[in-house]
N, C-alpha and C. Protein backbone atom coordinates (compact mmCIF):
# COMPACT_ATOMS: atom_id res chain seq x y z
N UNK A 1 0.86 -1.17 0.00
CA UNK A 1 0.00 0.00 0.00
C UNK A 1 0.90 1.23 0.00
N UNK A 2 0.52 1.93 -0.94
CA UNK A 2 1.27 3.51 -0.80
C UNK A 2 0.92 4.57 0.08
N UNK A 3 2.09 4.93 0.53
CA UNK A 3 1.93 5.83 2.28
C UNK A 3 1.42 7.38 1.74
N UNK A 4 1.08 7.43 0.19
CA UNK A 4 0.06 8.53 -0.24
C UNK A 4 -1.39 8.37 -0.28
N UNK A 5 -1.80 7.13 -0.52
CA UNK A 5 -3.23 6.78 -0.31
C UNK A 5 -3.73 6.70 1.50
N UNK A 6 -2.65 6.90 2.58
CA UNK A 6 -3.04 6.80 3.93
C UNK A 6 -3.68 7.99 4.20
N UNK A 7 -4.17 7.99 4.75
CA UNK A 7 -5.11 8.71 5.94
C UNK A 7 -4.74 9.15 7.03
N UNK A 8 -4.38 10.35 7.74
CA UNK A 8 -4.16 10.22 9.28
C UNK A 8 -5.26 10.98 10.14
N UNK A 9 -5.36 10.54 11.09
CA UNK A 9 -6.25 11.42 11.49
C UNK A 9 -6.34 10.97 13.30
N UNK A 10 -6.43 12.22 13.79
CA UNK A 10 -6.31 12.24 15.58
C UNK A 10 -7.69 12.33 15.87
N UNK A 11 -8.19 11.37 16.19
CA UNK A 11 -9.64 11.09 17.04
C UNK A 11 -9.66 10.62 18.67
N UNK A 12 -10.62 11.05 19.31
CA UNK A 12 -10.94 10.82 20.90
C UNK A 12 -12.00 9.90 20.99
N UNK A 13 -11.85 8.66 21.69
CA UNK A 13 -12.63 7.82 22.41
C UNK A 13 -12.41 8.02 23.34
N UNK A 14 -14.24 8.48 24.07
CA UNK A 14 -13.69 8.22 25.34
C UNK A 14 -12.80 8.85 25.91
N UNK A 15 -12.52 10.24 25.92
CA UNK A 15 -11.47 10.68 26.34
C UNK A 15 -10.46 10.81 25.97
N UNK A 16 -10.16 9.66 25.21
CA UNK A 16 -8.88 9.48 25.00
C UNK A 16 -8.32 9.76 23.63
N UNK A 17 -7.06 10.08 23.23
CA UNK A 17 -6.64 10.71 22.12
C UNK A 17 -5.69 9.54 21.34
N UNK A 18 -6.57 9.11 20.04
CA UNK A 18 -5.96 8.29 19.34
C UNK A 18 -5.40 8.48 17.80
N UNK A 19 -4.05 8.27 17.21
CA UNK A 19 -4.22 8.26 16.44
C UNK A 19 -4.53 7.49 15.12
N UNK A 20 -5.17 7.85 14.30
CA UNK A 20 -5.51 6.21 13.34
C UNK A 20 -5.03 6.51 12.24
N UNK A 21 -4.50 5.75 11.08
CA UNK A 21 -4.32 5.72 9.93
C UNK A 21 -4.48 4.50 9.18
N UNK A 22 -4.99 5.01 8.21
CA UNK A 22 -6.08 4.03 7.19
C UNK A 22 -6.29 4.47 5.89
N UNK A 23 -6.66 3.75 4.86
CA UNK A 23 -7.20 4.15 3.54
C UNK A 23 -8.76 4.71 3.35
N UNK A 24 -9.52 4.58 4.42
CA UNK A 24 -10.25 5.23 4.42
C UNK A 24 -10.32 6.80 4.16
N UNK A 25 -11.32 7.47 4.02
CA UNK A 25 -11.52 8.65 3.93
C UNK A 25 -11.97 9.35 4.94
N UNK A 26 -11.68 10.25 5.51
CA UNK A 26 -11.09 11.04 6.79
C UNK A 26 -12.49 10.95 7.13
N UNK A 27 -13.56 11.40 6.80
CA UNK A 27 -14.72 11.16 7.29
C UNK A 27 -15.38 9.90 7.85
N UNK A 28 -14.82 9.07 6.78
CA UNK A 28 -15.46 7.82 7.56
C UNK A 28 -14.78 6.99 9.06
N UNK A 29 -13.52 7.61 8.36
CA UNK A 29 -12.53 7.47 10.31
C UNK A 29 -13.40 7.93 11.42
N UNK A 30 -13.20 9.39 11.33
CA UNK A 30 -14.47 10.36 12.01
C UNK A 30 -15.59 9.09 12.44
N UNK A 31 -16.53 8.43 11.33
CA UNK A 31 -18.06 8.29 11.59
C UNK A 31 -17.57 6.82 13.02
N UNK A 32 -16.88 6.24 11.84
CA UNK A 32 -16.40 4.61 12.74
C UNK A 32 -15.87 5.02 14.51
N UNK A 33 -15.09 5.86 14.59
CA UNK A 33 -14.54 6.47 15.92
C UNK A 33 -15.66 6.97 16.75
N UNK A 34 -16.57 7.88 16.10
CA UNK A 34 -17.80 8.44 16.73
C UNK A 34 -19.10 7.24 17.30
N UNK A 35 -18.70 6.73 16.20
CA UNK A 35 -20.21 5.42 17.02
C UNK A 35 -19.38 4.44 17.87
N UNK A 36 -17.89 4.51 18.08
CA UNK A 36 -16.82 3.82 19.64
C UNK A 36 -17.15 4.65 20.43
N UNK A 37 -17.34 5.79 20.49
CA UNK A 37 -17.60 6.68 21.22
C UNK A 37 -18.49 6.67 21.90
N UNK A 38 -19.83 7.00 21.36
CA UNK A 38 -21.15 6.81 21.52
C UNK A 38 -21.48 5.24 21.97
N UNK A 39 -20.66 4.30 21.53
CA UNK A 39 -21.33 2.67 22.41
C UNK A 39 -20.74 2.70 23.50
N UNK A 40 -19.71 3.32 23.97
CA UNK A 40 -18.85 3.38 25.21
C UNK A 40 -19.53 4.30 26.17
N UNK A 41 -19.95 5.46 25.41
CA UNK A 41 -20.49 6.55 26.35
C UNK A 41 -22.05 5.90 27.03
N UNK A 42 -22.92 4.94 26.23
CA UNK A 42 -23.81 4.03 26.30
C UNK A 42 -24.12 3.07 27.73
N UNK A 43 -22.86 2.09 27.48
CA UNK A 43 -22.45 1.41 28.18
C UNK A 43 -22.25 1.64 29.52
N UNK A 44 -21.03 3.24 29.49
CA UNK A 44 -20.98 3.54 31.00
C UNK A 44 -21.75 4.33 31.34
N UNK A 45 -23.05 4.80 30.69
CA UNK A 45 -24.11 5.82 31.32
C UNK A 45 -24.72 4.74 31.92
N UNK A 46 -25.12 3.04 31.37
CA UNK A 46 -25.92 2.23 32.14
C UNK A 46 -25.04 1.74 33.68
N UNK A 47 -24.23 1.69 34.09
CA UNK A 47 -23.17 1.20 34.88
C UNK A 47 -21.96 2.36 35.32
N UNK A 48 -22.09 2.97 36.56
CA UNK A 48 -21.26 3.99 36.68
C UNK A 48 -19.97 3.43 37.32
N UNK A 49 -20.22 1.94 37.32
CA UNK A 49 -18.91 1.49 38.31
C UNK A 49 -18.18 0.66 37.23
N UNK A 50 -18.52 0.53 36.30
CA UNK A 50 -17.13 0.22 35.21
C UNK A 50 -16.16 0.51 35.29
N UNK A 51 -15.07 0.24 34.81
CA UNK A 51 -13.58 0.98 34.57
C UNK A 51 -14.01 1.08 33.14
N UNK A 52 -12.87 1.82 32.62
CA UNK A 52 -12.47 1.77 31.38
C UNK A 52 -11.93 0.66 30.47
N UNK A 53 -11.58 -0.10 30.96
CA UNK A 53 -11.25 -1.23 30.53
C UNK A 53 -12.70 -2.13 30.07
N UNK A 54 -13.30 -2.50 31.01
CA UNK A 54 -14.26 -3.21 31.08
C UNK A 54 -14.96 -2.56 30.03
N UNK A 55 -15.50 -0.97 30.02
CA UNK A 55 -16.38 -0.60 29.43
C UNK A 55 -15.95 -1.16 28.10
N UNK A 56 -14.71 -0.93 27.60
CA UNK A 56 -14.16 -0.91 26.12
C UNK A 56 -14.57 -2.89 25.90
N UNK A 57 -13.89 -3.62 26.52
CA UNK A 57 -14.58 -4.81 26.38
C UNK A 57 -16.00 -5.13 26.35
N UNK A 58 -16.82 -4.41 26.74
CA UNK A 58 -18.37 -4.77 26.80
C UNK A 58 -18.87 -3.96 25.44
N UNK A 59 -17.95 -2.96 25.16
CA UNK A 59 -18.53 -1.98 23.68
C UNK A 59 -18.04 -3.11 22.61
N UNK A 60 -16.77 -3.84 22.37
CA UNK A 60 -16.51 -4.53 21.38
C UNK A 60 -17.52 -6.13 21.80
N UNK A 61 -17.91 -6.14 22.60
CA UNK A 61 -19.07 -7.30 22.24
C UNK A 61 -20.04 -6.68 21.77
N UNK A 62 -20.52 -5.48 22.45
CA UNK A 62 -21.69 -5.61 21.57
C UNK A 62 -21.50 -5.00 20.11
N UNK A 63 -20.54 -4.71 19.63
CA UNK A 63 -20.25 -4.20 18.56
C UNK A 63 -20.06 -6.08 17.23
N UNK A 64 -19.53 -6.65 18.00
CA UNK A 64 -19.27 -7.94 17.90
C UNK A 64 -20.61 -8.53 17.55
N UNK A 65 -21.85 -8.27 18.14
CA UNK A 65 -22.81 -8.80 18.48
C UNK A 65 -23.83 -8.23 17.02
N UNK A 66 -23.65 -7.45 16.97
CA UNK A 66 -24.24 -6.26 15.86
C UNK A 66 -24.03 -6.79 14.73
N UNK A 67 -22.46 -7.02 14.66
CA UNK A 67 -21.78 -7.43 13.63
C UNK A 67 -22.54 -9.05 12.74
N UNK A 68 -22.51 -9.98 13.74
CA UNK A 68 -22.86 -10.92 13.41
C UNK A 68 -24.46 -11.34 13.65
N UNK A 69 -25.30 -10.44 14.04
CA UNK A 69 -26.70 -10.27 13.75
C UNK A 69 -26.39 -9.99 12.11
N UNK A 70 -26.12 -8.96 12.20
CA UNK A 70 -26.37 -8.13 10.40
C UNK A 70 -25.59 -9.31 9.52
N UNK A 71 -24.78 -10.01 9.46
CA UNK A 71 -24.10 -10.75 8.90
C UNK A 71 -25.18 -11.99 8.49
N UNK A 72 -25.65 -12.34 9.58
CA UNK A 72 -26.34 -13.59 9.50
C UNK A 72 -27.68 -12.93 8.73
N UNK A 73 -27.92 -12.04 8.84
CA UNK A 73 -29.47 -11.11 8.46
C UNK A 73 -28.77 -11.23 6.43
N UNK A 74 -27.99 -10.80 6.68
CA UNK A 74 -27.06 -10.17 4.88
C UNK A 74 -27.00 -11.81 4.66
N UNK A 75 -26.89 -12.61 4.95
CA UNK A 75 -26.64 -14.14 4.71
C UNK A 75 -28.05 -14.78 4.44
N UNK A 76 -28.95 -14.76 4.55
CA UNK A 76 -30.12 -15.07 4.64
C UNK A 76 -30.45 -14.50 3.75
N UNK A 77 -30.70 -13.39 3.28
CA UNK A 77 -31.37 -12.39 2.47
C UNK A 77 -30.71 -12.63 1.09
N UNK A 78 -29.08 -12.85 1.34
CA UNK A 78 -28.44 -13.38 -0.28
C UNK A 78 -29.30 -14.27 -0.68
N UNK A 79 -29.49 -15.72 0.28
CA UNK A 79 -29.68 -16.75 -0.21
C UNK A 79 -31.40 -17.07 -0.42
N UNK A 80 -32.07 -16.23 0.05
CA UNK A 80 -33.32 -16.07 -0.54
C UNK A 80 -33.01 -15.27 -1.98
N UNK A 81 -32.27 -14.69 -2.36
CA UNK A 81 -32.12 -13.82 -3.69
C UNK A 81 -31.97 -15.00 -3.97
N UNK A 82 -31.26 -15.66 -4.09
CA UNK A 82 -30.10 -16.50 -5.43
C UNK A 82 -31.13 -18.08 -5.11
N UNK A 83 -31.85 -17.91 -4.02
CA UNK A 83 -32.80 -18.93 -4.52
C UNK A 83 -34.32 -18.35 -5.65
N UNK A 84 -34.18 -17.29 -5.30
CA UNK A 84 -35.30 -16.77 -6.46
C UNK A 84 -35.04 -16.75 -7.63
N UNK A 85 -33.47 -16.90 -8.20
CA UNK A 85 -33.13 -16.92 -9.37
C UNK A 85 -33.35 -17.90 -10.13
């Protein structure tokens, strides 16, 4: 990959100041970082005695969880297409 097609970009989870670089487009860094944000900020509004740690582990399950709902949902839905064919 050419280090002209990268991306950099300084985003905050959570407080915290990260930097990311990617082929993405600076916005979509932005959107992906903002909804870590927002499932974390989620998480520890339900539970004020989390750490940070924990919280970040309980955001990548349910992010995890999301993931493979919609997956299995996008899997199903192919195979009703390509059985209609």
């Amino acid at each position: 990959m050419n280090e002209e097609q990268k991306n950099r970009l300084t985003i905050s989870i959570y407080g915290q100041q990260y930097t990311i670089v990617g082929k993405a487009s600076s916005n979509y860094l932005r959107m992906v970082s903002g909804y870590v944000d927002d499932k974390m900020r989620q998480i520890a509004g339900s539970n004020a005695r989390l750490d940070t740690t924990k919280i970040a582990v309980l955001t990548a399950v349910n992010i995890a969880d999301e993931y493979f709902r919609l997956k299995q949902e996008y899997d199903e839905l192919r195979k009703l297409i390509e059985d209609g064919e």
